[in-house]
N, C-alpha and C. Protein backbone atom coordinates (compact mmCIF):
# COMPACT_ATOMS: atom_id res chain seq x y z
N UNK A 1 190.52 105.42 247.64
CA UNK A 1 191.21 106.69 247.73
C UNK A 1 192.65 106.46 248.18
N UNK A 2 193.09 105.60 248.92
CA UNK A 2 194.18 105.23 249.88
C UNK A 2 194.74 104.43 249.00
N UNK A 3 195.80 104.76 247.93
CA UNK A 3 196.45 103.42 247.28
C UNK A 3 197.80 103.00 247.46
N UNK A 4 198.33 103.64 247.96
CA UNK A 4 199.73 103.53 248.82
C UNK A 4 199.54 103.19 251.03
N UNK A 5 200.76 102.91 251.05
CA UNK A 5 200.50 102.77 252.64
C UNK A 5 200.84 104.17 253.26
N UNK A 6 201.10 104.61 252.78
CA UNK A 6 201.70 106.11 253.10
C UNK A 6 200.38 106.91 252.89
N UNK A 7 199.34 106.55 252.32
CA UNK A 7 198.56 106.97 251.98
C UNK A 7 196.90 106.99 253.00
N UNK A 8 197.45 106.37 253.87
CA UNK A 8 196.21 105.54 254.77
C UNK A 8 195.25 106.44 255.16
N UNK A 9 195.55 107.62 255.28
CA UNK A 9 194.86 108.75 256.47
C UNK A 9 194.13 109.57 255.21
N UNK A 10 193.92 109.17 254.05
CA UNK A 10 192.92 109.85 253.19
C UNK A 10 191.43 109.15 253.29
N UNK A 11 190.42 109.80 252.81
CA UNK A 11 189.06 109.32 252.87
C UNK A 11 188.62 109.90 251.42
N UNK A 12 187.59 109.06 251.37
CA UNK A 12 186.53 110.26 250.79
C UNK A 12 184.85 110.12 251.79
N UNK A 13 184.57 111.45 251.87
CA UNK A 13 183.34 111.84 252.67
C UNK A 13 182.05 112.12 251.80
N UNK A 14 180.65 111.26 251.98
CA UNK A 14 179.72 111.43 250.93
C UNK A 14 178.84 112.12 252.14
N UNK A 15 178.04 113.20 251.99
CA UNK A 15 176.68 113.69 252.02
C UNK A 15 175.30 113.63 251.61
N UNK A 16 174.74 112.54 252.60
CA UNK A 16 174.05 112.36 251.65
C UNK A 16 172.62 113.07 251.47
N UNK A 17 172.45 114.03 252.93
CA UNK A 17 171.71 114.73 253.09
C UNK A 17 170.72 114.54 254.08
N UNK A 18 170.10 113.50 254.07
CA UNK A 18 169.20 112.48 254.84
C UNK A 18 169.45 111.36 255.25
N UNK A 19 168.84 110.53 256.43
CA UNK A 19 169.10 109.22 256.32
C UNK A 19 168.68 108.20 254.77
N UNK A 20 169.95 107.48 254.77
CA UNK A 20 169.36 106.40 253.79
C UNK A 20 170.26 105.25 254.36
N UNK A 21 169.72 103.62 254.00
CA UNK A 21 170.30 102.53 254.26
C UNK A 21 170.98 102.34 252.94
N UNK A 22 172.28 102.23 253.44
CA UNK A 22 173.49 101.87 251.97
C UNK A 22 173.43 100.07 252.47
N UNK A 23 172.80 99.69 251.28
CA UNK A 23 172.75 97.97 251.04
C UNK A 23 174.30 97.36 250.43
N UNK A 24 175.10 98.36 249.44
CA UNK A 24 176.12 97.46 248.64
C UNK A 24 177.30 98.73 248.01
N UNK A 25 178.19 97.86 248.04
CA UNK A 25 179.03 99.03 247.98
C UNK A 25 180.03 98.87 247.23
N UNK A 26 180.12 99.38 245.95
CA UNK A 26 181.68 98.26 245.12
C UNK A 26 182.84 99.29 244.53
N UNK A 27 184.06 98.91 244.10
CA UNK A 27 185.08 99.28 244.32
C UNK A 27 185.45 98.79 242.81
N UNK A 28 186.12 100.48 242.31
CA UNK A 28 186.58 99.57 240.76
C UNK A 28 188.19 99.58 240.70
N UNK A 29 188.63 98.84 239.80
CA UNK A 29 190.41 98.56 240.14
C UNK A 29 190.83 99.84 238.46
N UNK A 30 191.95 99.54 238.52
CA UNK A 30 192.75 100.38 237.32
C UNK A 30 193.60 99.71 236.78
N UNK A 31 193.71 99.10 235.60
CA UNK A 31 195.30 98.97 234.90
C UNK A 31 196.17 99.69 234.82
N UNK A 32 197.21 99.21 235.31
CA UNK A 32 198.22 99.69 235.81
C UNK A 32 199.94 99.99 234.34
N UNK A 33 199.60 100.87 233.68
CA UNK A 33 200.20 100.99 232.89
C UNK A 33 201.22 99.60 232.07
N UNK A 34 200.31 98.20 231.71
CA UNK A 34 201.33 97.40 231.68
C UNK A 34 201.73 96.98 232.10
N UNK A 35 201.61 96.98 233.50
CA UNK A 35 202.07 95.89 235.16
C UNK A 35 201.12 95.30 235.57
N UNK A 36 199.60 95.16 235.13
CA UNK A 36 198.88 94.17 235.81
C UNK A 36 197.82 95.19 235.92
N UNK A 37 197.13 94.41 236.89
CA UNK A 37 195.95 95.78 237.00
C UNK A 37 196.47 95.66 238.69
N UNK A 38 195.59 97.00 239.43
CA UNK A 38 195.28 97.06 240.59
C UNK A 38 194.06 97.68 241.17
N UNK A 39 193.86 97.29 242.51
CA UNK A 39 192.60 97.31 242.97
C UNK A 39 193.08 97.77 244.56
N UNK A 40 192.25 97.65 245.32
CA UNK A 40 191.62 97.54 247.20
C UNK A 40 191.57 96.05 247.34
N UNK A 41 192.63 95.89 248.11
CA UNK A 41 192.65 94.30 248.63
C UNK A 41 191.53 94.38 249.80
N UNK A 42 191.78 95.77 250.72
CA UNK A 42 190.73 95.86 251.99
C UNK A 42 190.43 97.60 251.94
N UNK A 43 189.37 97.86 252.59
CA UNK A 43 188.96 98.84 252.53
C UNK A 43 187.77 98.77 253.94
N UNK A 44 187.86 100.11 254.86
CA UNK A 44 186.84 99.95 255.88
C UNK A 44 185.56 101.40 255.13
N UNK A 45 184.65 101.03 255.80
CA UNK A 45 183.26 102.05 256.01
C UNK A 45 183.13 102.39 257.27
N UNK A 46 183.30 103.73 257.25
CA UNK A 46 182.71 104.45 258.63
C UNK A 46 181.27 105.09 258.66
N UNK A 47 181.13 105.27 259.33
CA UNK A 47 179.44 106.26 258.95
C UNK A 47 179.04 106.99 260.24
N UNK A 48 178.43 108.21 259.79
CA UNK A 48 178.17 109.13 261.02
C UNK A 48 177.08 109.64 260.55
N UNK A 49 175.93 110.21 261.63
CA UNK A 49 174.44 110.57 261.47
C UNK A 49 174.89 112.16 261.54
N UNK A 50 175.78 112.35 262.36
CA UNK A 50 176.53 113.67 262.73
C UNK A 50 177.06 114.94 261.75
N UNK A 51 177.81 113.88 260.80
CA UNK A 51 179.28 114.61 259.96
C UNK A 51 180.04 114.22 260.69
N UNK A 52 180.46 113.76 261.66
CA UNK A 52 181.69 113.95 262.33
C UNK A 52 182.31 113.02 261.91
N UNK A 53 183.90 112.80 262.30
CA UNK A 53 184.61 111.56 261.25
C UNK A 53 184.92 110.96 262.27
């Protein structure tokens, strides 16, 4: 979601309704109009039982 540095303080928030154990988690990149492609060099996971962020 965050692809700029200016950009840092965005998320995205999943619901998932219930508990579940998330095993794997992957990240897709974009070509970049003719400049290469780009991707997430780093990326964190937060998680809450709550909602809360």
């Amino acid at each position: 979601i965050a692809g700029e540095p200016e950009n840092m303080n965005e998320f995205l928030q999943i619901d998932l309704r219930s508990l579940h154990f998330i095993t794997l988690v992957g990240t897709q990149g974009r070509h970049a109009g003719g400049i290469g492609n780009e991707f997430a060099q780093t990326y964190k996971i937060k998680y809450s039982r709550d909602g809360s962020r």
